[in-house]
C-alpha atoms as a PDB file:
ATOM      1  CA  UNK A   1     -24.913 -70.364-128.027  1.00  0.00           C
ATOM      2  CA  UNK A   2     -21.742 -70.025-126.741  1.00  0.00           C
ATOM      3  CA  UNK A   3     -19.739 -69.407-130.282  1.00  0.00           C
ATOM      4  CA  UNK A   4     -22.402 -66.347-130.693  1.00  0.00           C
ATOM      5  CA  UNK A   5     -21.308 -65.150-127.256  1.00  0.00           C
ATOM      6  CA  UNK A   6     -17.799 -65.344-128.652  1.00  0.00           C
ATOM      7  CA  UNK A   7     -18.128 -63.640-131.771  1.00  0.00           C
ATOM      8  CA  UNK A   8     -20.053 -60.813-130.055  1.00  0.00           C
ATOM      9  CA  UNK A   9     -23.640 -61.968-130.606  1.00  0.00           C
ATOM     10  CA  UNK A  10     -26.171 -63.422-128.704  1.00  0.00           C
ATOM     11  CA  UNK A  11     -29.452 -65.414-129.520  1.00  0.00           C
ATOM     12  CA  UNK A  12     -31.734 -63.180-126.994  1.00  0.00           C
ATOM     13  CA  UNK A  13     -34.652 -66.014-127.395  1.00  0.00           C
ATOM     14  CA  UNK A  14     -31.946 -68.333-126.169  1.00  0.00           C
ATOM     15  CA  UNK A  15     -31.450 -66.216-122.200  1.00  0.00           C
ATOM     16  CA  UNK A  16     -33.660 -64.804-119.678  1.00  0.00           C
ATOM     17  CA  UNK A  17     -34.213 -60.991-119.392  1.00  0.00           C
ATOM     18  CA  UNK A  18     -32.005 -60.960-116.892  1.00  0.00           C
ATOM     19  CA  UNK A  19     -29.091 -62.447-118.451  1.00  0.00           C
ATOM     20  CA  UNK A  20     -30.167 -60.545-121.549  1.00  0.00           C
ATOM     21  CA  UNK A  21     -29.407 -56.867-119.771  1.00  0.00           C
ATOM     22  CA  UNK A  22     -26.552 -58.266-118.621  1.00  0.00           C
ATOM     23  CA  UNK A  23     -25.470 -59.331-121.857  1.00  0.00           C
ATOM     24  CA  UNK A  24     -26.386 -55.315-123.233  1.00  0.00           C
ATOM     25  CA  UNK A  25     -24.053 -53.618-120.601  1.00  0.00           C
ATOM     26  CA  UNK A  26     -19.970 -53.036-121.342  1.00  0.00           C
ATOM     27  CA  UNK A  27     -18.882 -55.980-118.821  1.00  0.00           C
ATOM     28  CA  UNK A  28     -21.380 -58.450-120.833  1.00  0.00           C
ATOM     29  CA  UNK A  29     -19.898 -57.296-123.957  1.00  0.00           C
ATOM     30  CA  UNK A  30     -16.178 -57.583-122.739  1.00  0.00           C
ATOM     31  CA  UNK A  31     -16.101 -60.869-120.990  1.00  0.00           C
ATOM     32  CA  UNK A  32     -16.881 -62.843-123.721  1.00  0.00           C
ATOM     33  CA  UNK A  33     -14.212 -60.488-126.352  1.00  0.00           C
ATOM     34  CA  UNK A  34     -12.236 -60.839-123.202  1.00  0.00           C
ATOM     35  CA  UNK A  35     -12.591 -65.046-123.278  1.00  0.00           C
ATOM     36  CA  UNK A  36     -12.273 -64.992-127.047  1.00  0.00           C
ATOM     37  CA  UNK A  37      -8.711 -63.923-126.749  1.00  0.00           C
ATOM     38  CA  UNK A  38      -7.336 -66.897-124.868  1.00  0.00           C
ATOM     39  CA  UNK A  39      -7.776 -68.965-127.794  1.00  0.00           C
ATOM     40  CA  UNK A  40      -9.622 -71.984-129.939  1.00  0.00           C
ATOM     41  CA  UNK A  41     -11.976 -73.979-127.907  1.00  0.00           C
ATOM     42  CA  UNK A  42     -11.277 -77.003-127.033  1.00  0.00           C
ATOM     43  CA  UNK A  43     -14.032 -79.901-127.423  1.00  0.00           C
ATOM     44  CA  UNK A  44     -16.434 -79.558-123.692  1.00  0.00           C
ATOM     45  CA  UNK A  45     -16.976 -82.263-121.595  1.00  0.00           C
ATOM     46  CA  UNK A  46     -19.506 -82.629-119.443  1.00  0.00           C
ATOM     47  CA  UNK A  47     -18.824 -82.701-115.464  1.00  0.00           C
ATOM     48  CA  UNK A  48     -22.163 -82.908-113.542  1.00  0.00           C
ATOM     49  CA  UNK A  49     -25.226 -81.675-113.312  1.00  0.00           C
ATOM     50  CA  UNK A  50     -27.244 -80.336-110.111  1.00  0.00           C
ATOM     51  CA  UNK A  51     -31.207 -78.617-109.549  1.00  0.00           C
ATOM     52  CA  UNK A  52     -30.351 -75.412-107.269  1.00  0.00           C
ATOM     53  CA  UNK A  53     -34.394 -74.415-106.582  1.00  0.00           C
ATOM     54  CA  UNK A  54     -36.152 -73.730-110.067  1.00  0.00           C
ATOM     55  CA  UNK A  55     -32.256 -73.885-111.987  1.00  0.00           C
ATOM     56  CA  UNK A  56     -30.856 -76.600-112.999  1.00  0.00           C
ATOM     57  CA  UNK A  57     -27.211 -76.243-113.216  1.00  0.00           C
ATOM     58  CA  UNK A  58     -24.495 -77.928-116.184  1.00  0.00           C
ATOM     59  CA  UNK A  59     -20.656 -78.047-115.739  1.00  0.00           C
ATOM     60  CA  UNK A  60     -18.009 -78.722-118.128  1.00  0.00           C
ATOM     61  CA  UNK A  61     -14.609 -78.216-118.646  1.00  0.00           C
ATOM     62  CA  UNK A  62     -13.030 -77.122-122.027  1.00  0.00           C
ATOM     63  CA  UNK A  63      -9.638 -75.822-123.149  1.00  0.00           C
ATOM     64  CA  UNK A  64      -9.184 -72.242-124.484  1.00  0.00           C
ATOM     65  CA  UNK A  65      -5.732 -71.729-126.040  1.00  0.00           C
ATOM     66  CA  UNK A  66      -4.900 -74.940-124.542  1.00  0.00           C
ATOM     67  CA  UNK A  67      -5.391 -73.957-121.021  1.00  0.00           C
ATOM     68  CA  UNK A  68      -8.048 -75.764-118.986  1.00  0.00           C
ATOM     69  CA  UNK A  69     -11.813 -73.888-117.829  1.00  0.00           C
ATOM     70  CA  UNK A  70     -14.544 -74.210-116.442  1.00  0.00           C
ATOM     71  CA  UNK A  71     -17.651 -73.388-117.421  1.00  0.00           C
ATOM     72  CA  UNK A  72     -21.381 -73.565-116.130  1.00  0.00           C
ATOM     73  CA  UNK A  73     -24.690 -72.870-116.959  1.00  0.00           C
ATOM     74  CA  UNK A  74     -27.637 -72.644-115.230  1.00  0.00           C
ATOM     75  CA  UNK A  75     -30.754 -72.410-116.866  1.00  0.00           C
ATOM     76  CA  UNK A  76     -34.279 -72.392-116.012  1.00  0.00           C
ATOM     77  CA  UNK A  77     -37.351 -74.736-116.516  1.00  0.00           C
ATOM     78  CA  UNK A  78     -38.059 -73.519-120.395  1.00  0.00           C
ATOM     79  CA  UNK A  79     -34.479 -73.881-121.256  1.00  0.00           C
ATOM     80  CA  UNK A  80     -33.374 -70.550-121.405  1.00  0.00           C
ATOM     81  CA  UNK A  81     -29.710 -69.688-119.573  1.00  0.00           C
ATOM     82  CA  UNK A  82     -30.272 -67.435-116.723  1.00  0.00           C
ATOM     83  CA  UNK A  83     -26.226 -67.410-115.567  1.00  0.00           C
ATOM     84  CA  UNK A  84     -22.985 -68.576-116.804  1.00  0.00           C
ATOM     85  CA  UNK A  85     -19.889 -68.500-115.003  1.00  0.00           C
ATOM     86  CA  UNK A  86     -16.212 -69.340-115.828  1.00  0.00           C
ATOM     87  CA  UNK A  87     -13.483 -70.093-113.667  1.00  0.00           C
END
């Protein structure tokens, strides 16, 4: 999922329609061309995991360009991601 994201794709079965218009608008687009450019991932390992209401919410940290992130998803009950943030 995420390598798509990278490469400028996405897997539209794979996100809510939220997260899907989201994906469709210039800042969507950019983020992830804008995260591509820091580098090679690095392998992820897995942090925690929480249930915020009906989410259920994964963190990991991973290198890009050998500089630590971290990432999290949050997806729903069916699977599909409804947020991902990086910091």
């Amino acid at each position: 999922m995420l390598s798509g994201l990278l490469e400028g794709k996405h897997d539209s079965t794979l996100f809510t329609s939220a997260m899907n218009v989201f994906l469709s608008t210039a800042t969507g687009k950019d983020f992830w061309t804008w995260f591509a450019a820091h580098g090679e991932l690095g392998p992820f390992r897995f942090s925690d995991r929480e249930d915020v209401g009906n989410l259920s919410v994964s963190r990991y940290s991973v290198c890009a360009g050998r500089k630590p992130y971290w990432l999290s998803f949050a997806t729903e009950e069916d699977g599909r991601v409804a947020r991902v943030c990086f910091w």
